[in-house]
N, C-alpha and C. Protein backbone atom coordinates (compact mmCIF):
# COMPACT_ATOMS: atom_id res chain seq x y z
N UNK A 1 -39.67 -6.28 36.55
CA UNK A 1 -39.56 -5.82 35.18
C UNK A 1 -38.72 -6.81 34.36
N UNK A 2 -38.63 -7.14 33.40
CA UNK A 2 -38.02 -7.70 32.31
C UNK A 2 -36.89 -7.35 31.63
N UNK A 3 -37.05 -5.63 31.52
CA UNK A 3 -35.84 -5.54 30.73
C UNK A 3 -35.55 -3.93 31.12
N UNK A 4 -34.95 -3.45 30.33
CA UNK A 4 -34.56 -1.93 30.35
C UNK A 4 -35.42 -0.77 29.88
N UNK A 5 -35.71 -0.17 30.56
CA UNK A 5 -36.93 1.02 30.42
C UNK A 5 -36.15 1.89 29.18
N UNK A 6 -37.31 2.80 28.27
CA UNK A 6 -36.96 3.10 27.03
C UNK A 6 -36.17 3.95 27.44
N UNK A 7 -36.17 4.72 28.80
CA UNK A 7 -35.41 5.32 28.77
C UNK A 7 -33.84 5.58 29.26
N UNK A 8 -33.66 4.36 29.89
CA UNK A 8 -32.43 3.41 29.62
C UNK A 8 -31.78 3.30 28.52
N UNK A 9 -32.53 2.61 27.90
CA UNK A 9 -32.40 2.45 26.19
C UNK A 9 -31.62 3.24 25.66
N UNK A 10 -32.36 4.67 25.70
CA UNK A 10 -31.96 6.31 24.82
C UNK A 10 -30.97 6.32 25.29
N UNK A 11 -30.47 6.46 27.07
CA UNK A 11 -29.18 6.65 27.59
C UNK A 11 -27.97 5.69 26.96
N UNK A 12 -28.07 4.74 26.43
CA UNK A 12 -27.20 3.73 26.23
C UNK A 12 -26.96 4.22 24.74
N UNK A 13 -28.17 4.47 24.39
CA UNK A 13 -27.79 4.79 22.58
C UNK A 13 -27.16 6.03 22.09
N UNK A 14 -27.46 6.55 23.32
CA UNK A 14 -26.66 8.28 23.32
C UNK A 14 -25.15 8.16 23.58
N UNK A 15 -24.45 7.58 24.47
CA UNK A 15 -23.61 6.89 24.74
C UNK A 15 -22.55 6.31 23.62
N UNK A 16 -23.31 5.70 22.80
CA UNK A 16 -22.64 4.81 21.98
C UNK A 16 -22.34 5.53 20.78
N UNK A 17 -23.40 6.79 20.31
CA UNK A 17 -23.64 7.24 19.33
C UNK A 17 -22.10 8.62 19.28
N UNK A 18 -21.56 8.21 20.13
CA UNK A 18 -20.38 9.16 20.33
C UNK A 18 -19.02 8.91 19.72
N UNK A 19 -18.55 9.38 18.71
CA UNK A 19 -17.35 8.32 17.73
C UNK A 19 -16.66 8.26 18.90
N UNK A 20 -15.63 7.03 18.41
CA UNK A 20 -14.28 6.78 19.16
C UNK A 20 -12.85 7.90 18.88
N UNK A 21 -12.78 7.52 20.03
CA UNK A 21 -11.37 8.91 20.72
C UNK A 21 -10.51 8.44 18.77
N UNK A 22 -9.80 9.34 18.67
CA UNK A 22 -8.90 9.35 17.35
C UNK A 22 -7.90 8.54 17.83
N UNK A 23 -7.42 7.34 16.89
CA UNK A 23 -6.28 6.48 17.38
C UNK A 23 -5.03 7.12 17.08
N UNK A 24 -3.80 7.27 17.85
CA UNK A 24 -2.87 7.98 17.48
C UNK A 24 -2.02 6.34 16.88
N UNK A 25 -1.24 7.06 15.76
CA UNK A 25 -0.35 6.33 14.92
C UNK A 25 1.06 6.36 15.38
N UNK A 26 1.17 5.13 15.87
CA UNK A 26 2.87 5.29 16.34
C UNK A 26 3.84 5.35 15.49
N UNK A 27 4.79 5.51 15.95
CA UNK A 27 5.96 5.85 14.54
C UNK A 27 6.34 4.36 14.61
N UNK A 28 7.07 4.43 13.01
CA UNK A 28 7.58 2.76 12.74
C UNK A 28 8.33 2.64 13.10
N UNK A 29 8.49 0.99 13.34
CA UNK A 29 9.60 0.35 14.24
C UNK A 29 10.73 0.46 13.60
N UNK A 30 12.65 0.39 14.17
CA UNK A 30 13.22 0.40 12.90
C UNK A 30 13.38 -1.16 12.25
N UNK A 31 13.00 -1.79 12.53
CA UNK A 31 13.14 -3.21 11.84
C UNK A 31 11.99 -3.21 10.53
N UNK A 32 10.70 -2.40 10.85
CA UNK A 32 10.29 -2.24 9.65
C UNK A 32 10.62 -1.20 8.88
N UNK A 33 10.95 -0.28 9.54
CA UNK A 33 11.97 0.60 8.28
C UNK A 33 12.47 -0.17 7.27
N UNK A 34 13.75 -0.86 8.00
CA UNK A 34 14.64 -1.72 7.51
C UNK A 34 14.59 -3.03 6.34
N UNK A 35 13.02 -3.86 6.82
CA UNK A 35 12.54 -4.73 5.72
C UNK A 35 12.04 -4.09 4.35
N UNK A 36 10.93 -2.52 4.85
CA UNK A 36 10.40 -1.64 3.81
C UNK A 36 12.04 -1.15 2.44
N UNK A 37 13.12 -0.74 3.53
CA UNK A 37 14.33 -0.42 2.82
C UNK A 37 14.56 -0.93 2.16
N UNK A 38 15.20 -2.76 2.49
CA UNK A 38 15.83 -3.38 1.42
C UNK A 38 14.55 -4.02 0.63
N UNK A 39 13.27 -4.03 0.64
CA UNK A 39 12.25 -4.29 0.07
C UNK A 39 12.11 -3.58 -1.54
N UNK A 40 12.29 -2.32 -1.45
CA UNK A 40 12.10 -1.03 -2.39
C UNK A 40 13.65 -1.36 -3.20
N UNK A 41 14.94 -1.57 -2.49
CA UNK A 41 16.07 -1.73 -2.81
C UNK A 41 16.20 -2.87 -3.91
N UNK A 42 15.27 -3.78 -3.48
CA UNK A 42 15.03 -5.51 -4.66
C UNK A 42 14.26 -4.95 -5.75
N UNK A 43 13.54 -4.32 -4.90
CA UNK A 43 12.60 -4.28 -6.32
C UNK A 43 12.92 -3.06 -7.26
N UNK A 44 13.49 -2.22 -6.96
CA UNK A 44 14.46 -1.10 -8.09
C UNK A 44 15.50 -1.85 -8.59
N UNK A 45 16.35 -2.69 -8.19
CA UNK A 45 17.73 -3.59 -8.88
C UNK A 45 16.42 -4.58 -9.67
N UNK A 46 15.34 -5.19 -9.23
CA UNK A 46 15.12 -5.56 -10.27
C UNK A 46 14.46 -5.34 -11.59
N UNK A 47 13.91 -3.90 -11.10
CA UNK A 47 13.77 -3.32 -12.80
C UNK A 47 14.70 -2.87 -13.08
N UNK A 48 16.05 -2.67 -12.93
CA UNK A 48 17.09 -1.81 -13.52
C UNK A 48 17.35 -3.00 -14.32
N UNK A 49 17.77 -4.35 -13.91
CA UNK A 49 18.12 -5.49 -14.52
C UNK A 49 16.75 -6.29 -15.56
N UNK A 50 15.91 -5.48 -15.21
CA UNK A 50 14.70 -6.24 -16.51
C UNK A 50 14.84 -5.07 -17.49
N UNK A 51 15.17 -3.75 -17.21
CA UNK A 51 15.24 -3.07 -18.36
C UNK A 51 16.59 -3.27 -19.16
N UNK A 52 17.23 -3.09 -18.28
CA UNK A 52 18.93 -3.23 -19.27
C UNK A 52 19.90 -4.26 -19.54
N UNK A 53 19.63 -5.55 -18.35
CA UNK A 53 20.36 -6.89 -18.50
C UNK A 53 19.93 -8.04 -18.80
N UNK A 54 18.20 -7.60 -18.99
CA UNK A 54 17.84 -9.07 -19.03
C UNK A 54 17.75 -9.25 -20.58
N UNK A 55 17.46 -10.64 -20.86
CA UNK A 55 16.81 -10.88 -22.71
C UNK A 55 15.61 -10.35 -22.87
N UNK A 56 14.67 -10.51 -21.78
CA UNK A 56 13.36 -10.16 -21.98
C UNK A 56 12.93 -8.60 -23.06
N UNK A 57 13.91 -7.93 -22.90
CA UNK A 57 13.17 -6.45 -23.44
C UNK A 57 14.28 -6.42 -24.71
N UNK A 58 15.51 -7.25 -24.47
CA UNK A 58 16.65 -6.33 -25.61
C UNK A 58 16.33 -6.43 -27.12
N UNK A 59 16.55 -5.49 -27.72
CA UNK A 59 16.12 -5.56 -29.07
C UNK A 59 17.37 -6.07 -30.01
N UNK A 60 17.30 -7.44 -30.77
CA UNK A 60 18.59 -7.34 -31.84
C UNK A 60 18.60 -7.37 -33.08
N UNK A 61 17.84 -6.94 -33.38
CA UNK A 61 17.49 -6.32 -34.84
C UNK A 61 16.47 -5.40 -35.29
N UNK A 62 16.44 -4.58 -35.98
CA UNK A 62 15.71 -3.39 -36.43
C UNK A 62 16.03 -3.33 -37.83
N UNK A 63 14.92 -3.57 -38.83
CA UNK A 63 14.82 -3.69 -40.31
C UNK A 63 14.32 -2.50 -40.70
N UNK A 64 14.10 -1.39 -41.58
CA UNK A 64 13.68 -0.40 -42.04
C UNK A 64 13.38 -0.54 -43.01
N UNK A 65 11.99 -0.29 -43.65
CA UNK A 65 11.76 -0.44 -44.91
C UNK A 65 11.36 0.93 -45.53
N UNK A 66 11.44 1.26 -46.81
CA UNK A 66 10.69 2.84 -47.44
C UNK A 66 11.44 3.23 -48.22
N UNK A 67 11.23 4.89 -48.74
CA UNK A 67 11.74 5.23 -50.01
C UNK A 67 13.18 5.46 -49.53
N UNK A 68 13.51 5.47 -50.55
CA UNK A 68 15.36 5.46 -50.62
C UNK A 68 15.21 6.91 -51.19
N UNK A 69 16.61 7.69 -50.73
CA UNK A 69 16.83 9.41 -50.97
C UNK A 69 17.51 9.70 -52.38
């Protein structure tokens, strides 16, 4: 014979057609805790300092124009 009888075949495709076992998720390492930590830590100090210390946003002048009371 040449190759695999059809009904070989079916057995193999039946087989396969079976999802994979559920991968369990290990808990994180603490070293990536630790990079995620001071990661979130940079990047909150650096919007605190683009909103309130930097030049980029500060406003220094405000003109008002309109009717007078």
């Amino acid at each position: 014979m040449a190759g695999p009888t059809t009904a070989e075949r079916g057995e193999r495709q039946q087989e396969s057609s079976v999802p994979p076992p559920a991968r369990r998720l290990r808990p994180p390492r603490p070293r990536t805790i630790i990079i995620l930590a001071v990661a979130l830590v940079l990047l909150g100090a650096g919007g605190v300092w683009a909103l309130y210390g930097s030049p980029w946003l500060r406003v220094e002048r405000v003109s008002v124009s309109g009717a007078a009371c």
